[in-house]
Protein backbone atom coordinates (compact mmCIF):
# COMPACT_ATOMS: atom_id res chain seq x y z
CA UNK A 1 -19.40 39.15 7.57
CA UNK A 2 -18.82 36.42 5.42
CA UNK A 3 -20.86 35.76 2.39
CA UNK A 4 -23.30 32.67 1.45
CA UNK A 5 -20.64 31.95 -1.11
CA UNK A 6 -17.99 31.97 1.55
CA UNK A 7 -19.76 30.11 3.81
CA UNK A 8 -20.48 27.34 1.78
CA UNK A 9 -17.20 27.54 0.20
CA UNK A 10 -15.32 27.30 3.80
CA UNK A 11 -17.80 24.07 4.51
CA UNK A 12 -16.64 21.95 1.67
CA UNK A 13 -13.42 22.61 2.51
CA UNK A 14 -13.45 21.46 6.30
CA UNK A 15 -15.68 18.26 4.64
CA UNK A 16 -13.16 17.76 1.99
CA UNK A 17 -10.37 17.74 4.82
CA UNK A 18 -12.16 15.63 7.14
CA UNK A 19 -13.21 13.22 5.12
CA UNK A 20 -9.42 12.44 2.92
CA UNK A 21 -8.19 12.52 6.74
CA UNK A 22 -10.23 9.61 7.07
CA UNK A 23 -9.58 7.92 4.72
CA UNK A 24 -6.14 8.08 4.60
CA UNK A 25 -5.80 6.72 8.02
CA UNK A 26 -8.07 3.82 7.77
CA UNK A 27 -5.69 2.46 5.19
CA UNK A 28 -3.68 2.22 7.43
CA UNK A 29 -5.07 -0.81 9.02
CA UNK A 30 -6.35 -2.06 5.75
CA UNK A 31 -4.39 -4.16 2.94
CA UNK A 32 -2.63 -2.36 0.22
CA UNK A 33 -1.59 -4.70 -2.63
CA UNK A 34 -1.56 -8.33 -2.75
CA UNK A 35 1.05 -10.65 -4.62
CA UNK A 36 0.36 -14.24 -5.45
CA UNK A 37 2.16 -16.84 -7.27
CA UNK A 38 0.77 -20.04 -9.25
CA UNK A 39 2.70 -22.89 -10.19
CA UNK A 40 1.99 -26.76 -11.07
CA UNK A 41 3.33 -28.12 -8.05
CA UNK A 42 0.74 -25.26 -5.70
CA UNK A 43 -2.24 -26.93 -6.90
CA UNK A 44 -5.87 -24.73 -6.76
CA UNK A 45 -7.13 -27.25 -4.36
CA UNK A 46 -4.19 -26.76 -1.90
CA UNK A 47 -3.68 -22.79 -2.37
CA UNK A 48 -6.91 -21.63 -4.26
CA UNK A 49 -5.43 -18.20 -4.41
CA UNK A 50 -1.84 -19.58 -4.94
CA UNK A 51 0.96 -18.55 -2.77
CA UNK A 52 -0.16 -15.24 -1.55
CA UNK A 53 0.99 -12.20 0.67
CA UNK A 54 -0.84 -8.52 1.14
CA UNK A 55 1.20 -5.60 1.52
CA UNK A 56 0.23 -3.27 5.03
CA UNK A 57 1.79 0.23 5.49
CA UNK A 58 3.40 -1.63 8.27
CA UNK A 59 4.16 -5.10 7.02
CA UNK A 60 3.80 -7.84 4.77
CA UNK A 61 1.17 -10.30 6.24
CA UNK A 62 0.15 -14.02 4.74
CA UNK A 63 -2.74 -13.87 2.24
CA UNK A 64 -3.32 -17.67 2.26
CA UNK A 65 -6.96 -17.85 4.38
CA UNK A 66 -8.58 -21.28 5.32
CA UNK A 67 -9.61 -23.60 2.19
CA UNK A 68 -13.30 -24.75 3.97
CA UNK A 69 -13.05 -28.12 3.06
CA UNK A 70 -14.88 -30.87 4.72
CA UNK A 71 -11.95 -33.34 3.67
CA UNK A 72 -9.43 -30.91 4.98
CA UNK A 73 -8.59 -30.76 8.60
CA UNK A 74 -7.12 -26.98 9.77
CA UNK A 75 -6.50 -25.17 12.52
CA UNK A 76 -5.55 -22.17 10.82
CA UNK A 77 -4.17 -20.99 7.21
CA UNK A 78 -1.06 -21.96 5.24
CA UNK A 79 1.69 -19.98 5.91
CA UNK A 80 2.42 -18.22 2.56
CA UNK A 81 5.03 -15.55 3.61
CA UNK A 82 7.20 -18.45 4.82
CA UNK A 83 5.93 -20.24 1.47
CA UNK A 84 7.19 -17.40 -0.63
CA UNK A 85 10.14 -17.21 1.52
CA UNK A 86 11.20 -20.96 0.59
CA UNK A 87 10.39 -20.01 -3.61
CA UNK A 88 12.22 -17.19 -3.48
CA UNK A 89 15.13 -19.18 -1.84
CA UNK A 90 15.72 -21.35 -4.60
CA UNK A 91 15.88 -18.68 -6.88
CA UNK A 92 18.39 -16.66 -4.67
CA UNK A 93 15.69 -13.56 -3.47
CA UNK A 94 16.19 -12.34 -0.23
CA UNK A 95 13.74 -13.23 2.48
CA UNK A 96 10.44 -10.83 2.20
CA UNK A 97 11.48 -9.11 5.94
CA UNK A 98 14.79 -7.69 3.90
CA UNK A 99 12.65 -4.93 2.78
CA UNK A 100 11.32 -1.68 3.72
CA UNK A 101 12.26 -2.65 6.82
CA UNK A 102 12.63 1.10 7.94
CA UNK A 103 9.66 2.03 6.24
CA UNK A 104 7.59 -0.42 8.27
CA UNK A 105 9.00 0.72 11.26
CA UNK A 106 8.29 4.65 10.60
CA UNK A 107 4.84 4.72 9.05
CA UNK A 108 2.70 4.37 12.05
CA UNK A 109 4.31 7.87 12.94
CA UNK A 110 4.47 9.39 9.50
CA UNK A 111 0.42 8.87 10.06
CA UNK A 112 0.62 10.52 13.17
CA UNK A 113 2.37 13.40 12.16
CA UNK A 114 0.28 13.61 8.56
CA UNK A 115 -2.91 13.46 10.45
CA UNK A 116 -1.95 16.05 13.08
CA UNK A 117 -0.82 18.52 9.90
CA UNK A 118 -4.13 17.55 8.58
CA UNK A 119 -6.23 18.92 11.92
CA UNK A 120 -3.98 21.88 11.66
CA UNK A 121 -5.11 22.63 8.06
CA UNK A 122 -8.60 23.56 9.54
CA UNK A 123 -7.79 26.17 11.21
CA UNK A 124 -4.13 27.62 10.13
CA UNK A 125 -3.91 29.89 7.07
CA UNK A 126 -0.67 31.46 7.12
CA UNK A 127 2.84 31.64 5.23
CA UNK A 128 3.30 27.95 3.60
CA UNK A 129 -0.20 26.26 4.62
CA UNK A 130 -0.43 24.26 1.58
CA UNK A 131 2.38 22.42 2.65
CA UNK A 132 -0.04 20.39 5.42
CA UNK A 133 -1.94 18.64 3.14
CA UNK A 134 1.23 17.47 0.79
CA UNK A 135 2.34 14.71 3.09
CA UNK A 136 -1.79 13.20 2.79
CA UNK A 137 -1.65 14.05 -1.23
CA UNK A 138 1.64 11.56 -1.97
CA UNK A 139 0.90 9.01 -0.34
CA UNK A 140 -0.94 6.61 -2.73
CA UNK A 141 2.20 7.96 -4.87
CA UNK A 142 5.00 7.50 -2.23
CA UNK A 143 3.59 3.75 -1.80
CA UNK A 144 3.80 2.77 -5.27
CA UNK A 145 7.49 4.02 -5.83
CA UNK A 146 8.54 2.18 -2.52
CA UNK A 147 6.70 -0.87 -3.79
CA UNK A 148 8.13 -0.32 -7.07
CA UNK A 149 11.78 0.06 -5.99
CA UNK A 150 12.25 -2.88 -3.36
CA UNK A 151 10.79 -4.83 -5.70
CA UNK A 152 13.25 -4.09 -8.01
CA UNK A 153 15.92 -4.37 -5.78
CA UNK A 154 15.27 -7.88 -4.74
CA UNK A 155 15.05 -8.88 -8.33
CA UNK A 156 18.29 -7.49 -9.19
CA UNK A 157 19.95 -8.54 -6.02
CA UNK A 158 20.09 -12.20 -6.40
CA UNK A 159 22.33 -14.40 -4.16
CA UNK A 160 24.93 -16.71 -6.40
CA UNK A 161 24.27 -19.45 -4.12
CA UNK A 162 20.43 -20.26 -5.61
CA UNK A 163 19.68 -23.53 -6.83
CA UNK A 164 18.20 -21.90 -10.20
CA UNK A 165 20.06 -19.53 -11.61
CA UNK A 166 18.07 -16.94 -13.02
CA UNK A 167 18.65 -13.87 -15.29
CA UNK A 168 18.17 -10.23 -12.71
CA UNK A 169 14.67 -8.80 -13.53
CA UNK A 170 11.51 -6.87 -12.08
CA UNK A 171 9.15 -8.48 -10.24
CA UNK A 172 5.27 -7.71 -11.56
CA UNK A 173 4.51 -4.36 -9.50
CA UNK A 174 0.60 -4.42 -11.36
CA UNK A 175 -1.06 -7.22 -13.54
CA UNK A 176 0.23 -10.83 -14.48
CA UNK A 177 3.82 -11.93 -15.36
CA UNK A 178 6.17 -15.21 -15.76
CA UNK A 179 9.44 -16.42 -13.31
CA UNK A 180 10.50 -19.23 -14.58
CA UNK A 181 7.79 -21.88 -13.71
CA UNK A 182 5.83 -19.30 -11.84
CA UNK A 183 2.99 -17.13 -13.03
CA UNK A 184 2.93 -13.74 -10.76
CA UNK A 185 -0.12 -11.90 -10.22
CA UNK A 186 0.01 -8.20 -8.49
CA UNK A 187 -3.13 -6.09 -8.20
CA UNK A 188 -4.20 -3.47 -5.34
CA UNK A 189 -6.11 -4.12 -2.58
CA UNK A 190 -9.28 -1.93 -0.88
CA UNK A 191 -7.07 0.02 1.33
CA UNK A 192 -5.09 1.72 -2.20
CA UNK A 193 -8.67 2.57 -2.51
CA UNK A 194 -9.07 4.32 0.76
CA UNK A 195 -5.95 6.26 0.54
CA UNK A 196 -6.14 6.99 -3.47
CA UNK A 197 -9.74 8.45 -2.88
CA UNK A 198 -8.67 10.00 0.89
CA UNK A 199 -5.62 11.78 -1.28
CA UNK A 200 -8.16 13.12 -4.11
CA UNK A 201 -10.50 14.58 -1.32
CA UNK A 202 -6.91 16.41 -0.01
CA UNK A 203 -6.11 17.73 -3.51
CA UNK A 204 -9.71 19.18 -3.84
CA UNK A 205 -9.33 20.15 -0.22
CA UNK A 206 -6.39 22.63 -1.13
CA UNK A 207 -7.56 24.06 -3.85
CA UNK A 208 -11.02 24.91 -2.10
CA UNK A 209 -8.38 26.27 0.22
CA UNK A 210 -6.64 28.78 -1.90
CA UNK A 211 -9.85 29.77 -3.37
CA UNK A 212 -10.73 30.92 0.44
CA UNK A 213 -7.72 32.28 0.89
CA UNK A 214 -7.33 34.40 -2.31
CA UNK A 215 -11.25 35.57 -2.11
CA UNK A 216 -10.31 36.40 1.55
């Protein structure tokens, strides 16, 4: 028979589990990291938030929402992906959709198959079961490097053709910066927090895990 100890110990764990499964895949359908710019000629009663797109696992989508102004007539938001699009033209970046396009098109089933390993972690404890919960545990990790890397990528990967020619450089991946007449601003949204908490409650998870499995 199992002990109070053990008993208690094996209920954290399956809570632990649970609850960084859910997490992790409600980020999924939540925002990940916004980017805005803010220039002169974008003025805060036209784009209060400046030009602005949010990062999805599965997509960039426009961050530009409806101003609420009696004076103002709209049927729905600015466009700001398009928006971003055109600025990033004149500088010679690649259109937004250029990147991570096979990342997009994978993740919904990368969270399929990390949330079935997950359900499989409750009850399987044989040769390499720590392995389930790794794919849950990167993930706030594995998004910041992909982030990190295309965004790269499309600042060193300017077209010769721009209007403005500007030196290659890296994008702002977290805080404020400067392009040209632009200031950048790149911060995460609530679903980082989801998935940065969910992958905490994984780590614990395993450990609570091989404490089980050691005792046992």
């Amino acid at each position: 028979m199992s002990s109070p100890e053990q008993e208690k110990r094996a209920r954290v764990f399956r809570i632990l589990t649970v609850l960084g499964l859910a997490l992790t895949s409600a980020s999924f359908f939540a925002p990940m990291w916004w980017v805005s710019l803010k220039a002169p000629n974008y003025p805060e009663h036209t784009f209060p938030q400046g030009v602005k797109i949010v990062m999805h696992w599965n997509g960039v989508q426009n961050g530009c929402r409806l101003m609420g102004r009696e004076d103002v007539f709209e049927e729905e938001p600015l466009d700001c992906v398009h928006e971003m699009n055109t600025i990033n033209h004149y500088i010679g970046m690649h259109p937004i959709e250029r990147g991570a396009e096979l990342e997009f098109a994978v993740a919904p089933y990368l969270f399929g198959l990390s949330a079935v390993m997950l359900v499989a972690a409750l009850f399987y404890a044989g040769p390499l079961w720590w392995f389930l919960f790794v794919p849950g545990i990167l993930l706030p990790v594995g998004f910041l490097v992909d982030f990190a890397a295309w965004l790269w990528w499309f600042g060193h990967n300017l077209n010769e053709w721009a209007a403005f020619t500007v030196k290659p450089f890296m994008p702002t991946v977290l805080g404020e910066g400067k392009v040209a007449q632009f200031s950048t601003y790149a911060y995460p949204d609530y679903g980082f927090a989801l998935v940065l908490v969910g992958s905490l409650s994984l780590a614990l998870a395993l450990l609570v895990r091989r404490k089980q499995l050691q005792e046992a």
